[in-house]
C-alpha atoms as a PDB file:
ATOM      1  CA  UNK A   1     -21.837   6.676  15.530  1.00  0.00           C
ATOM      2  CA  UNK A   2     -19.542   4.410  17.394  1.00  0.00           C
ATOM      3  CA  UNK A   3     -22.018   1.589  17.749  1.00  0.00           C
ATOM      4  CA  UNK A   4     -22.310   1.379  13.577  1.00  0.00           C
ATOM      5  CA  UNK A   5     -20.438  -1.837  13.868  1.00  0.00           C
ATOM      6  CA  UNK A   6     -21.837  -4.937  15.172  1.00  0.00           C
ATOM      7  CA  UNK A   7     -19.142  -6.807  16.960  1.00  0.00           C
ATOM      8  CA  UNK A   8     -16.362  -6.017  19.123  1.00  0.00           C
ATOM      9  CA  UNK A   9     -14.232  -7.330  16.839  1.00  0.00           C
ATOM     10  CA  UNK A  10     -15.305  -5.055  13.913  1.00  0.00           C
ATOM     11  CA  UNK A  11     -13.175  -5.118  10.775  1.00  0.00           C
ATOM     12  CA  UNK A  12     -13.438  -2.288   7.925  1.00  0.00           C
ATOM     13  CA  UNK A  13     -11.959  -1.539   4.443  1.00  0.00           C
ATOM     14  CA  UNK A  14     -10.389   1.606   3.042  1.00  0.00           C
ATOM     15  CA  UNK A  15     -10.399   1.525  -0.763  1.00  0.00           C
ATOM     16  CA  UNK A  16      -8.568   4.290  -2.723  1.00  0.00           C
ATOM     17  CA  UNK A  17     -10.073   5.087  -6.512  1.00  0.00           C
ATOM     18  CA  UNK A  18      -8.502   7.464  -8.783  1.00  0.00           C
ATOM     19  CA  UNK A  19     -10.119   6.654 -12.822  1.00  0.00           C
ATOM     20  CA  UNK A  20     -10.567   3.003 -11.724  1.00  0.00           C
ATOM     21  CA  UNK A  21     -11.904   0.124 -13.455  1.00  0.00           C
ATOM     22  CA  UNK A  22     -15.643  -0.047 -12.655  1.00  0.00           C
ATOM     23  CA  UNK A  23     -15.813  -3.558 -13.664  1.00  0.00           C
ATOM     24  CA  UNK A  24     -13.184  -4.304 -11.186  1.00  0.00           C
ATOM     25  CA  UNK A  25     -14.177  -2.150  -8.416  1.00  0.00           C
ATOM     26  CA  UNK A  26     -17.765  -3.738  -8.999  1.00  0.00           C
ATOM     27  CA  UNK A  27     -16.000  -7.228  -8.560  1.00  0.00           C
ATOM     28  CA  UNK A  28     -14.015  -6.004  -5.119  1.00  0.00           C
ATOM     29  CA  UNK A  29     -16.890  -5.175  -3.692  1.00  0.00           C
ATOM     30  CA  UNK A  30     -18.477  -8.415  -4.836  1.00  0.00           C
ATOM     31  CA  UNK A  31     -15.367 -10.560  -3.124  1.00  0.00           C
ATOM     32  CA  UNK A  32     -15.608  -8.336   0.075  1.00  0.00           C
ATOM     33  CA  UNK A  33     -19.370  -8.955   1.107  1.00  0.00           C
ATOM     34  CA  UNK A  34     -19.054 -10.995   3.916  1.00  0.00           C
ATOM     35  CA  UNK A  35     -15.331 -10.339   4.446  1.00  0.00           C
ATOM     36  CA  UNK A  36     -15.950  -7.093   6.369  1.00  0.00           C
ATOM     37  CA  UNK A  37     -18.936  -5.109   7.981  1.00  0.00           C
ATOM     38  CA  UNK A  38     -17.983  -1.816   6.097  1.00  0.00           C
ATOM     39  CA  UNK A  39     -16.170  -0.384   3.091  1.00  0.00           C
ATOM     40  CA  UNK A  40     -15.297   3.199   2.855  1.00  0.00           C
ATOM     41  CA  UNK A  41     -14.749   4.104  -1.020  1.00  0.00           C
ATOM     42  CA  UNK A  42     -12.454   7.116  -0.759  1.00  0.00           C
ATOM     43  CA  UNK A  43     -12.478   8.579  -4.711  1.00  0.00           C
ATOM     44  CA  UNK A  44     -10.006  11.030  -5.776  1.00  0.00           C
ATOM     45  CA  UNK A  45     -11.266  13.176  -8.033  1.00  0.00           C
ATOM     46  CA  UNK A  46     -12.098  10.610 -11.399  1.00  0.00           C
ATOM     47  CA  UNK A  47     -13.748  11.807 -14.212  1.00  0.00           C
ATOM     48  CA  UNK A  48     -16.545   9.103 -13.915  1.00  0.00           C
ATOM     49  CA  UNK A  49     -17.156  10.090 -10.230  1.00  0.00           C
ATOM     50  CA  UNK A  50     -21.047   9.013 -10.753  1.00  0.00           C
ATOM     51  CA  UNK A  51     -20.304   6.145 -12.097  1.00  0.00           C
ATOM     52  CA  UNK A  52     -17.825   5.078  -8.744  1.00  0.00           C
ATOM     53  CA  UNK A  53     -20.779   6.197  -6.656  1.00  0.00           C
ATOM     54  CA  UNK A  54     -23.598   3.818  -8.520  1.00  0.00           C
ATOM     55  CA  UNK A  55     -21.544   1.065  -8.012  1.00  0.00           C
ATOM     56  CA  UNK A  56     -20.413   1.465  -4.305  1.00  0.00           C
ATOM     57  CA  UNK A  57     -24.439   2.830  -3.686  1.00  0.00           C
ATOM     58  CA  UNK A  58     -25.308  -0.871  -5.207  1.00  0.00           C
ATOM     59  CA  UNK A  59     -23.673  -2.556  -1.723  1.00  0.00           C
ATOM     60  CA  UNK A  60     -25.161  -1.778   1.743  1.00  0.00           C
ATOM     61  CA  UNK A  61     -22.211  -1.928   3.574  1.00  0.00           C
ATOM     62  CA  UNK A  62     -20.290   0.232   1.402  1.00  0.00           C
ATOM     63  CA  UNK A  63     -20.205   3.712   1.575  1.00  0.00           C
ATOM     64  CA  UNK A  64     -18.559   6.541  -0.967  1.00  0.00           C
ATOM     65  CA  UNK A  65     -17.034  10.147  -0.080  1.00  0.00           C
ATOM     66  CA  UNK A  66     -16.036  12.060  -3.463  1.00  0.00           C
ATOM     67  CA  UNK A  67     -13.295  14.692  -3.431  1.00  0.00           C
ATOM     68  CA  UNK A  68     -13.305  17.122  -6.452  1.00  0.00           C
ATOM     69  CA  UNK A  69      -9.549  17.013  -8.005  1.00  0.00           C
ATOM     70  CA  UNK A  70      -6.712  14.614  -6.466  1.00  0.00           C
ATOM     71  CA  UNK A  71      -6.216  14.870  -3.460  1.00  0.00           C
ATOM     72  CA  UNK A  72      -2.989  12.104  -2.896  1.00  0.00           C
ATOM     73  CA  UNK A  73      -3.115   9.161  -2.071  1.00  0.00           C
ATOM     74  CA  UNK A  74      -1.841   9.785   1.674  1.00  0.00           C
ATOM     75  CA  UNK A  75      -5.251  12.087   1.793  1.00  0.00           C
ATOM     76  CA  UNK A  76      -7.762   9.632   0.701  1.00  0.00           C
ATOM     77  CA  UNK A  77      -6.299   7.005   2.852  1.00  0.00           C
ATOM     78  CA  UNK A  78      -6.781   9.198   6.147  1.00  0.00           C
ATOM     79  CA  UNK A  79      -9.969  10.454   5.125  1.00  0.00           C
ATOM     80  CA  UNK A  80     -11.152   6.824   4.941  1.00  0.00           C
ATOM     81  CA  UNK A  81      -8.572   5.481   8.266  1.00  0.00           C
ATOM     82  CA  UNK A  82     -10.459   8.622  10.171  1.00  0.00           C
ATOM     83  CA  UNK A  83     -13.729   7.439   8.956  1.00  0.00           C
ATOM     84  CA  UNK A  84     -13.680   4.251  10.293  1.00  0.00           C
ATOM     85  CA  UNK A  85     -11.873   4.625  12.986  1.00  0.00           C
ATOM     86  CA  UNK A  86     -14.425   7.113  14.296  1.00  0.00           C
ATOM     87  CA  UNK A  87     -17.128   4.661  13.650  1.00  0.00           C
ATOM     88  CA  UNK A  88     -15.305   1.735  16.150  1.00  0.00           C
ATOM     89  CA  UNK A  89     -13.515  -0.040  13.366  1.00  0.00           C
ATOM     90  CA  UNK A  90     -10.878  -2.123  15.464  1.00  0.00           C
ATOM     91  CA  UNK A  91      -9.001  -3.207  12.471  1.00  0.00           C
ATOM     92  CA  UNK A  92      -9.013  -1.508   8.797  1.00  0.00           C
ATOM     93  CA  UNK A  93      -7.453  -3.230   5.335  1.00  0.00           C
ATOM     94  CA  UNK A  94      -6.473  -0.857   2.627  1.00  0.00           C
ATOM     95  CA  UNK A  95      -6.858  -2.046  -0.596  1.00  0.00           C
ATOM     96  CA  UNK A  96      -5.599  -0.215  -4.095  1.00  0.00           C
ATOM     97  CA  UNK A  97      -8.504   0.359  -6.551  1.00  0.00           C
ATOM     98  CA  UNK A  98      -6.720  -3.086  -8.732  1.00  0.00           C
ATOM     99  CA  UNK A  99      -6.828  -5.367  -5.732  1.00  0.00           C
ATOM    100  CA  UNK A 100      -8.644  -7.970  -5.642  1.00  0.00           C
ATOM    101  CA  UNK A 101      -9.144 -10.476  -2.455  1.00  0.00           C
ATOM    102  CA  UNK A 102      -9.343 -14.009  -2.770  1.00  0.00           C
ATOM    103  CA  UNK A 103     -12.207 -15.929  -0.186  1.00  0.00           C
ATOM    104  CA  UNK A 104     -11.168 -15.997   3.150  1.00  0.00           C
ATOM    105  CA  UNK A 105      -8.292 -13.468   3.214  1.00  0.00           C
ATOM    106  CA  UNK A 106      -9.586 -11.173   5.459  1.00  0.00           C
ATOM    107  CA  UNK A 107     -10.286 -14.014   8.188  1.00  0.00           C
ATOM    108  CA  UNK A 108      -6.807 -14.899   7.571  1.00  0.00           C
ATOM    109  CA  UNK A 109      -5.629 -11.460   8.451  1.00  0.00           C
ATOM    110  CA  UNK A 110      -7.691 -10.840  10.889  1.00  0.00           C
ATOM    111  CA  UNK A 111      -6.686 -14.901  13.083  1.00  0.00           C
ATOM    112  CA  UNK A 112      -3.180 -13.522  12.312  1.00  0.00           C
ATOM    113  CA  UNK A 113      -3.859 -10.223  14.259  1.00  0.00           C
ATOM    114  CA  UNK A 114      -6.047 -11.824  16.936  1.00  0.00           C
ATOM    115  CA  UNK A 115      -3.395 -14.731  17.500  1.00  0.00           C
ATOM    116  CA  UNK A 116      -0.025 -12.119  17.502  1.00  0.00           C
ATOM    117  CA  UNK A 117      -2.312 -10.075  20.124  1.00  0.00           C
ATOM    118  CA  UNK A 118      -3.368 -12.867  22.697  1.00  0.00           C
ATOM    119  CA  UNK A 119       0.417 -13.619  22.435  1.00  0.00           C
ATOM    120  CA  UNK A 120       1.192 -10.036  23.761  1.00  0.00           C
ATOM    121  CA  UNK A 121       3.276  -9.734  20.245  1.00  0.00           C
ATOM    122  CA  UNK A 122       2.756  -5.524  19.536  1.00  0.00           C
ATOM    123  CA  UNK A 123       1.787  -5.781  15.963  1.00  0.00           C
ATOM    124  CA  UNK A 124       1.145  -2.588  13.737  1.00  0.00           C
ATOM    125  CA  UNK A 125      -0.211  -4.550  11.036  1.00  0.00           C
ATOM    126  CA  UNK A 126      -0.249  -8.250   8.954  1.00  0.00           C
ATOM    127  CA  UNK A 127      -0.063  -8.166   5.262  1.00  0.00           C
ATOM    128  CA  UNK A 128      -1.251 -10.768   2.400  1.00  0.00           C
ATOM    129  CA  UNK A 129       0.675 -12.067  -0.415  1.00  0.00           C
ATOM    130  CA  UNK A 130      -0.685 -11.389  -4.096  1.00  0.00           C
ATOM    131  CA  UNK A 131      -0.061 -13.050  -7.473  1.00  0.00           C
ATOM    132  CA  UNK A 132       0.258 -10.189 -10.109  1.00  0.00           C
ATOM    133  CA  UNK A 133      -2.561  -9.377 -11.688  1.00  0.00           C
ATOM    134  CA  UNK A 134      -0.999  -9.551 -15.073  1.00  0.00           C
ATOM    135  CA  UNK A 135       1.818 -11.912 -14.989  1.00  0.00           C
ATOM    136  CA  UNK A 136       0.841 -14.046 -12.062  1.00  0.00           C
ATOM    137  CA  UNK A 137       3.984 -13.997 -10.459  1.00  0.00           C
ATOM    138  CA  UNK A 138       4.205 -14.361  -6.872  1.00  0.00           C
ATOM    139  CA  UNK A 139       4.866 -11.433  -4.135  1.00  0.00           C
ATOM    140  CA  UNK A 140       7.445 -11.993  -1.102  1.00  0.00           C
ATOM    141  CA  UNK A 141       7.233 -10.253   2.423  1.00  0.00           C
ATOM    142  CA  UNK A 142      10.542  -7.945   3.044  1.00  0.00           C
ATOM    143  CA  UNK A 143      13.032  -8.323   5.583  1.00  0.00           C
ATOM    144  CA  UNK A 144      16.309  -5.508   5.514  1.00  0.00           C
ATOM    145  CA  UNK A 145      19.602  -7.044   5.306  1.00  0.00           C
ATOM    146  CA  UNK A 146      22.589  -5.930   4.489  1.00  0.00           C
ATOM    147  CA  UNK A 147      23.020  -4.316   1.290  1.00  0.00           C
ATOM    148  CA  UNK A 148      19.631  -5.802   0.295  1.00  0.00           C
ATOM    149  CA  UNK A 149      15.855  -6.580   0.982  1.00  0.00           C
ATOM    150  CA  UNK A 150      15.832 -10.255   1.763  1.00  0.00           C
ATOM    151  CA  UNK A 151      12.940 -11.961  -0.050  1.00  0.00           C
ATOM    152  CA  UNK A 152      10.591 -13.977   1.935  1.00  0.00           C
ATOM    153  CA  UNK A 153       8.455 -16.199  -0.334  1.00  0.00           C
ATOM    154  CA  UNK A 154       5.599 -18.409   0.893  1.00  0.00           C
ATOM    155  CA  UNK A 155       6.317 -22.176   0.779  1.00  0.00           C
ATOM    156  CA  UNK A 156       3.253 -24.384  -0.170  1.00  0.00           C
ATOM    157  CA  UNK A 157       0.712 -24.570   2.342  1.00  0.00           C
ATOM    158  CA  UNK A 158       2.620 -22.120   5.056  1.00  0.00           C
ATOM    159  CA  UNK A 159       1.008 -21.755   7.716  1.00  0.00           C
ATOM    160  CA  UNK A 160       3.500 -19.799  10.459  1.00  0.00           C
ATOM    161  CA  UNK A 161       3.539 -15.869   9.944  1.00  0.00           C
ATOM    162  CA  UNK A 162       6.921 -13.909   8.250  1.00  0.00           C
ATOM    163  CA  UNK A 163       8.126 -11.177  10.159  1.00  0.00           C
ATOM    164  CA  UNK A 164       8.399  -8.209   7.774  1.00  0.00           C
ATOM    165  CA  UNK A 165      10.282  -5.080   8.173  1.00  0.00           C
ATOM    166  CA  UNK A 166       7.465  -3.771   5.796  1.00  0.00           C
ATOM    167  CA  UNK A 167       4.796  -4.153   3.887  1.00  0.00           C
ATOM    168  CA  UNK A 168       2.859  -2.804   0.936  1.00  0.00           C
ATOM    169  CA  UNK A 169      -0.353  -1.005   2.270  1.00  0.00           C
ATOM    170  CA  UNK A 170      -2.473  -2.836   0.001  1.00  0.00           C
ATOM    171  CA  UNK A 171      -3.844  -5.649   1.416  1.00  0.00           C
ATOM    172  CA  UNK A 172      -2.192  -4.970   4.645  1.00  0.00           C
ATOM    173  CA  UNK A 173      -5.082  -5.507   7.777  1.00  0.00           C
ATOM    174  CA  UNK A 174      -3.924  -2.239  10.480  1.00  0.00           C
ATOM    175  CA  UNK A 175      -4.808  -2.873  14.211  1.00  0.00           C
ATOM    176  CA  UNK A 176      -6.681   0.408  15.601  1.00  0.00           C
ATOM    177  CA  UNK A 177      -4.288   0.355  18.865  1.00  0.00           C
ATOM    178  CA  UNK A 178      -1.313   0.932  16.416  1.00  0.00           C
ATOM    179  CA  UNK A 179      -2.974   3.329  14.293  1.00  0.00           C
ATOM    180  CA  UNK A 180      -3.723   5.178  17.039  1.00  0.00           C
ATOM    181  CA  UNK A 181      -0.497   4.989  18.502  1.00  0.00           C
ATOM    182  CA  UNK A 182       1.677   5.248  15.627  1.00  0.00           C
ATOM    183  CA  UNK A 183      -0.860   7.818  13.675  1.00  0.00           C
ATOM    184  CA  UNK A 184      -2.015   7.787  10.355  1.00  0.00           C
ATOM    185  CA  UNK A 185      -0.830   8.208   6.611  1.00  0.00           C
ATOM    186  CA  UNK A 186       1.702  11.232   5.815  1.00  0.00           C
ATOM    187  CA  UNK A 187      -0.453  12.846   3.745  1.00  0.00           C
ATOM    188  CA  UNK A 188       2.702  15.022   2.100  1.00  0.00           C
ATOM    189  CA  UNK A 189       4.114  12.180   0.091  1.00  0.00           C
ATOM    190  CA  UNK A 190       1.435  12.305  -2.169  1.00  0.00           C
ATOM    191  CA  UNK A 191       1.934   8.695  -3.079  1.00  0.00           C
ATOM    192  CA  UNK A 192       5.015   6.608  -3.446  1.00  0.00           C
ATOM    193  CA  UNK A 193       6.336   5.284  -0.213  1.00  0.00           C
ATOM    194  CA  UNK A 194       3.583   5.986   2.267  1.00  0.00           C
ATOM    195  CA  UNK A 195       3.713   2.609   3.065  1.00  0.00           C
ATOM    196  CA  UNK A 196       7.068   2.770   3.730  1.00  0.00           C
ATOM    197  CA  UNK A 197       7.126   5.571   5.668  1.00  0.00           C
ATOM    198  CA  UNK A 198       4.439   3.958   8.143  1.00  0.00           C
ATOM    199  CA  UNK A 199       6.544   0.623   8.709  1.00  0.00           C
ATOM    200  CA  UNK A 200       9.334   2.208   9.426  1.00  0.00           C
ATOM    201  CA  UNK A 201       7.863   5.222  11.769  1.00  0.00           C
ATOM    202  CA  UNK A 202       5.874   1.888  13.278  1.00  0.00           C
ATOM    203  CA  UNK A 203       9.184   0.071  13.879  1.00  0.00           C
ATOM    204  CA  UNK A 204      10.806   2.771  15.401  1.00  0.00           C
ATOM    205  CA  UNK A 205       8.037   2.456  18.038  1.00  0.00           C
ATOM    206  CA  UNK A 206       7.855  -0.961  18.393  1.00  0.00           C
ATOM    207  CA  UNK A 207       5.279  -2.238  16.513  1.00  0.00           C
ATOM    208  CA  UNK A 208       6.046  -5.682  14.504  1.00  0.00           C
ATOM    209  CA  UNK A 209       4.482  -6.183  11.258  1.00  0.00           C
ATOM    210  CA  UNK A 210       3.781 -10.156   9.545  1.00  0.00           C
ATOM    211  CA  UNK A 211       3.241 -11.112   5.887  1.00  0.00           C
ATOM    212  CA  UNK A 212       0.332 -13.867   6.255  1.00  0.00           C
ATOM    213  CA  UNK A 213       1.027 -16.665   3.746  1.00  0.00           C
ATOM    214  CA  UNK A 214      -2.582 -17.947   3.631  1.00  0.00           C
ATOM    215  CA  UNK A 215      -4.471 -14.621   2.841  1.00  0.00           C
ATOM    216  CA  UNK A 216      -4.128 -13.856  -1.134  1.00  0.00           C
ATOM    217  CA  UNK A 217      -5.000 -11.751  -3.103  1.00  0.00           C
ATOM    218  CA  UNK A 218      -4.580 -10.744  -6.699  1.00  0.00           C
ATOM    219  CA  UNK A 219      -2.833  -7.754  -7.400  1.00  0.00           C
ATOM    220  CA  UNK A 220      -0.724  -5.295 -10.317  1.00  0.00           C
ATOM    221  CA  UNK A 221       2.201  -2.940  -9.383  1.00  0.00           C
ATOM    222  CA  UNK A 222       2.867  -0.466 -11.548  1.00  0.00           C
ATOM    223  CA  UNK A 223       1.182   0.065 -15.051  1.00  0.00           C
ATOM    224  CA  UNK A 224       2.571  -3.354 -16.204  1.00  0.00           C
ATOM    225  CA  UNK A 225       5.456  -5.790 -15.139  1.00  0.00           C
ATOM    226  CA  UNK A 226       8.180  -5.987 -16.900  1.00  0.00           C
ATOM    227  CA  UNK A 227      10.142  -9.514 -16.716  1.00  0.00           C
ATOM    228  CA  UNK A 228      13.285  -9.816 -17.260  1.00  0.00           C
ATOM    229  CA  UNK A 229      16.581 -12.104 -16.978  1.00  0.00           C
ATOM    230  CA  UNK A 230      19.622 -10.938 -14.788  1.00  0.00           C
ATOM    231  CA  UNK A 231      20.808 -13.978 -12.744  1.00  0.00           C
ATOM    232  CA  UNK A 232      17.177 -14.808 -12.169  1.00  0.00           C
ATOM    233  CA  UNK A 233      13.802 -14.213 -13.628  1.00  0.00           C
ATOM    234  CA  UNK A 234      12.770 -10.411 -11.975  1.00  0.00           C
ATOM    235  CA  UNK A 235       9.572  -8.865 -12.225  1.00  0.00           C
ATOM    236  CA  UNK A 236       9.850  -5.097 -12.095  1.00  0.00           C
ATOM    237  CA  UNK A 237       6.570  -2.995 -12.032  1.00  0.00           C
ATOM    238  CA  UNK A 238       6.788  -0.037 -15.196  1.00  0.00           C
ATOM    239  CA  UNK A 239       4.669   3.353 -13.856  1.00  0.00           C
ATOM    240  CA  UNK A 240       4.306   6.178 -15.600  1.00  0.00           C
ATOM    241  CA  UNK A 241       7.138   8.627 -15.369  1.00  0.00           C
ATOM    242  CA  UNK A 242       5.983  11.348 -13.338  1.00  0.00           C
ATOM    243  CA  UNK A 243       5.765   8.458 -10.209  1.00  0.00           C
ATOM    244  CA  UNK A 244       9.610   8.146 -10.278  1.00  0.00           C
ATOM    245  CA  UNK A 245       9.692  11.813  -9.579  1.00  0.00           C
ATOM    246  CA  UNK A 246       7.486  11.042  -6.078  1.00  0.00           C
ATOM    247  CA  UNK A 247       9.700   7.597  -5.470  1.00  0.00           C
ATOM    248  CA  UNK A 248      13.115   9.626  -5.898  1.00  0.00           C
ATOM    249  CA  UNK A 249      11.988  12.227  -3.890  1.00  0.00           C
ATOM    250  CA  UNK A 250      10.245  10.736  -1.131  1.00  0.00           C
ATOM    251  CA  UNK A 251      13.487   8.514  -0.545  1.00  0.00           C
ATOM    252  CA  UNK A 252      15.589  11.967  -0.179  1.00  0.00           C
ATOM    253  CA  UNK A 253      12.803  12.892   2.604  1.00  0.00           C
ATOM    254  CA  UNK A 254      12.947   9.650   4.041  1.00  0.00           C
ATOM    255  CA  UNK A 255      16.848   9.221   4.362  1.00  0.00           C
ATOM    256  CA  UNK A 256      17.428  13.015   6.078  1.00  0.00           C
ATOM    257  CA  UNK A 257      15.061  11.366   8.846  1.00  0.00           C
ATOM    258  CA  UNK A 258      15.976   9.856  12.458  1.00  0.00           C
ATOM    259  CA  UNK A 259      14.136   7.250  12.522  1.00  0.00           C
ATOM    260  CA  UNK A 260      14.469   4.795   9.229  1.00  0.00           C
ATOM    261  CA  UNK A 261      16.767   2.660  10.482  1.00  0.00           C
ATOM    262  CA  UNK A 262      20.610   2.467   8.492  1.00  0.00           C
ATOM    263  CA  UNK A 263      19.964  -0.757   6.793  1.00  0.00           C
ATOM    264  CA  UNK A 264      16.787   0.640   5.422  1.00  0.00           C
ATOM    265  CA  UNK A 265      18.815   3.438   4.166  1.00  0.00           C
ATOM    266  CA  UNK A 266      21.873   1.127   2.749  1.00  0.00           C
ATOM    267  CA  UNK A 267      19.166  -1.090   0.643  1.00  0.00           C
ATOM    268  CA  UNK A 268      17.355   2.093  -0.244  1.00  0.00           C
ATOM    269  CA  UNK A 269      20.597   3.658  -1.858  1.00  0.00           C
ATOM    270  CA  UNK A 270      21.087   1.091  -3.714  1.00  0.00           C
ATOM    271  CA  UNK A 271      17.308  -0.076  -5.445  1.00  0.00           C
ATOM    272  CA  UNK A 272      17.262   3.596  -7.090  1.00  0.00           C
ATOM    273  CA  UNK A 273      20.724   2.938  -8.690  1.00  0.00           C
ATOM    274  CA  UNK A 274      19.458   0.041 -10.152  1.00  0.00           C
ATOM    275  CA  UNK A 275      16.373   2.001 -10.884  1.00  0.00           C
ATOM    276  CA  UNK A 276      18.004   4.460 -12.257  1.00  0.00           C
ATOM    277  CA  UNK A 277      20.279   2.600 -14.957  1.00  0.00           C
ATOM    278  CA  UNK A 278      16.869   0.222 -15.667  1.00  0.00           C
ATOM    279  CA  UNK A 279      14.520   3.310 -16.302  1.00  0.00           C
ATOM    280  CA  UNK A 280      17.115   5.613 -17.672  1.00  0.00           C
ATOM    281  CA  UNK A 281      18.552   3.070 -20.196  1.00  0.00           C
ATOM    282  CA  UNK A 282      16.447   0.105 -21.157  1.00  0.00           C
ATOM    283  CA  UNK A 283      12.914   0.294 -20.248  1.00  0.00           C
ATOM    284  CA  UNK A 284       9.568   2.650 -20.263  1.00  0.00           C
ATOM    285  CA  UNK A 285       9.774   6.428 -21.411  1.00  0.00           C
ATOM    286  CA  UNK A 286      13.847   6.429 -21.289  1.00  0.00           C
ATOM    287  CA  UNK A 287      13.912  10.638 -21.411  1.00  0.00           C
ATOM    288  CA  UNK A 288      11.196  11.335 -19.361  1.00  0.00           C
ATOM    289  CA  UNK A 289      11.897   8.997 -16.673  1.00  0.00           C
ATOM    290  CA  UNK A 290      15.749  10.502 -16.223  1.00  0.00           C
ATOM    291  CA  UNK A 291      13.812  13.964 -15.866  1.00  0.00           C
ATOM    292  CA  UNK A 292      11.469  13.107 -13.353  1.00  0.00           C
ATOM    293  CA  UNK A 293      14.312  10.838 -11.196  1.00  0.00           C
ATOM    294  CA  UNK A 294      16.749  14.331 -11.459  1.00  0.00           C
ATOM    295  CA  UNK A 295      13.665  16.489 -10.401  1.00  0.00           C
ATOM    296  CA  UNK A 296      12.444  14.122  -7.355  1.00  0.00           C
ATOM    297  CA  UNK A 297      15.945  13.955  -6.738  1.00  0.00           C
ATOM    298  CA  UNK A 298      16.747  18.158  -6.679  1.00  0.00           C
ATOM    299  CA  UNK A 299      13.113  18.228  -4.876  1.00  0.00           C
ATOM    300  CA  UNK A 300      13.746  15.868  -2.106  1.00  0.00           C
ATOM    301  CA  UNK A 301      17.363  17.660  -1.724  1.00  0.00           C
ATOM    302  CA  UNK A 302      15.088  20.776  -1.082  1.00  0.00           C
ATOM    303  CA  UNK A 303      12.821  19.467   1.545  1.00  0.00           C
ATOM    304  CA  UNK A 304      10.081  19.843  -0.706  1.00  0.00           C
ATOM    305  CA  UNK A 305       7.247  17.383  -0.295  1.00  0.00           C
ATOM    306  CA  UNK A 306       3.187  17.613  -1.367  1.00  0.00           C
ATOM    307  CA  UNK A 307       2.276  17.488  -5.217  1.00  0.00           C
ATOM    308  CA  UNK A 308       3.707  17.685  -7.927  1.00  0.00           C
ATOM    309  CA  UNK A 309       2.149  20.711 -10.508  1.00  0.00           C
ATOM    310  CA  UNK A 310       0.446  18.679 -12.893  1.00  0.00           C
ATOM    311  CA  UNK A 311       2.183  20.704 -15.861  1.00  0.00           C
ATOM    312  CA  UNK A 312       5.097  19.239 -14.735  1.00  0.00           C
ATOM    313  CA  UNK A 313       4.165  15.469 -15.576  1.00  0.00           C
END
């Protein structure tokens, strides 16, 4: 099956659905036709299964694999990495079920990539910026200083690449030499910070990562944004409580590690403080929230990772 792809150059999508939006995973599809050779549709476990399948059977270059409950999200994003990777993809985007690509991101990406390679730059992976999908504010690439993230925004028309300590896996174009080199998704975190975990285990290695200024797409974090005054307008994604349990705990695995580097660490610390007094005290399901930060934090103390028992959420 290696010769599925038709150029040597061959670019592939991973999309994750868990209970998506058919009408917007009908319209991703629509704004990636052209944009890559292949989509892999990864679902995990939704109710309307079918209906994910119709849709992705309605594209030729798409293809679906269906698991029967949740899997994670670390899981579904191997399965599909694996898959296309095993088919000669030499560079795979992941893309969230909500994200939607503007025309001509993926060639954006994908110059980016070629132009940090034929410099001999190692590059894991280059990432696009999104507007939010329901307050159309705009996203910044990451860099670690100090005793914070430093925000990198896009200035108009930006051409010249960000170097990013990080970035979020959706929308984020992956080079096949680093995948291969670094490996794939830890499938144990379930879901919160598997990104993270991959930039910095890349890092650590020596693999750069770039946002891309001119590759866009439009995208929600969290089950709504929340915006708020303290200094300076913020924007601060609200998710149902049972994902603060994976965030808290997946930062307790993360920091016991060698190889997230001590600023990481520092600026980690300190975003689930503020977390912590935001959720706990002014915003979202105040009770529940401080129960599932104490458990992810007791759970990470404990080395336990995988998922979380569903009567638990």
């Amino acid at each position: 099956m290696k010769d599925f792809f038709h150029s040597e150059s061959a670019l592939a999508a991973v999309i994750v659905t868990h209970e998506p939006s058919l009408a917007t995973l009908s319209e991703q599809l629509r704004r990636l036709q052209g944009q890559v050779e292949l989509v892999m549709v990864i679902d995990n476990g939704s109710h309307a299964c079918a209906d994910v399948a119709e849709i992705v059977s309605e594209h030729a270059f798409a293809q679906f694999i269906g698991a029967p409950d949740n899997q994670g999200l670390g899981w579904a994003q191997n399965e599909g990495l694996s898959r296309v990777l095993d088919l000669g993809a030499q560079a795979v985007l992941i893309l969230d079920q909500d994200s939607l690509p503007r025309p001509g991101m993926v060639t954006a990406l994908h110059r980016a990539l070629q132009r940090q390679r034929e410099d001999g730059i190692q590059t894991g992976a280059v990432g696009s910026r999104y507007l939010g999908s329901d307050l159309g504010h705009p996203s910044y690439f990451v860099q670690f200083a100090g005793l914070n993230f430093r925000r990198c925004y896009c200035s108009e028309n930006q051409k010249a690449l960000i170097p990013a300590d990080m970035l979020i896996s959706s929308g984020a174009l992956f080079s096949r030499e680093a995948l291969e080199a670094v490996g794939l998704m830890e499938a144990d975190l379930f879901i919160d910070h598997l990104d993270t975990e991959w930039f910095l285990r890349a890092g650590a290695k020596g693999w750069s990562s770039y946002g891309v200024c001119d590759a866009v797409m439009e995208h929600g974090l969290g089950e709504r944004t929340a915006r708020f005054w303290l200094g300076r307008w913020r924007y601060l994604p609200v998710h149902r409580p049972f994902r603060y349990y994976y965030i808290y705990r997946n930062s307790m695995l993360l920091w016991r590690r060698p190889y997230p580097s001590k600023r990481w660490k520092r600026t980690d610390v300190l975003r689930l403080v503020k977390m912590f007094l935001i959720f706990a005290l002014f915003v979202g399901e105040r009770s529940n929230n401080i129960r599932m930060m104490m458990r992810g934090i007791r759970d990470g103390i404990r080395g336990r990772s995988g998922r979380l028992d569903v009567s638990l959420k």
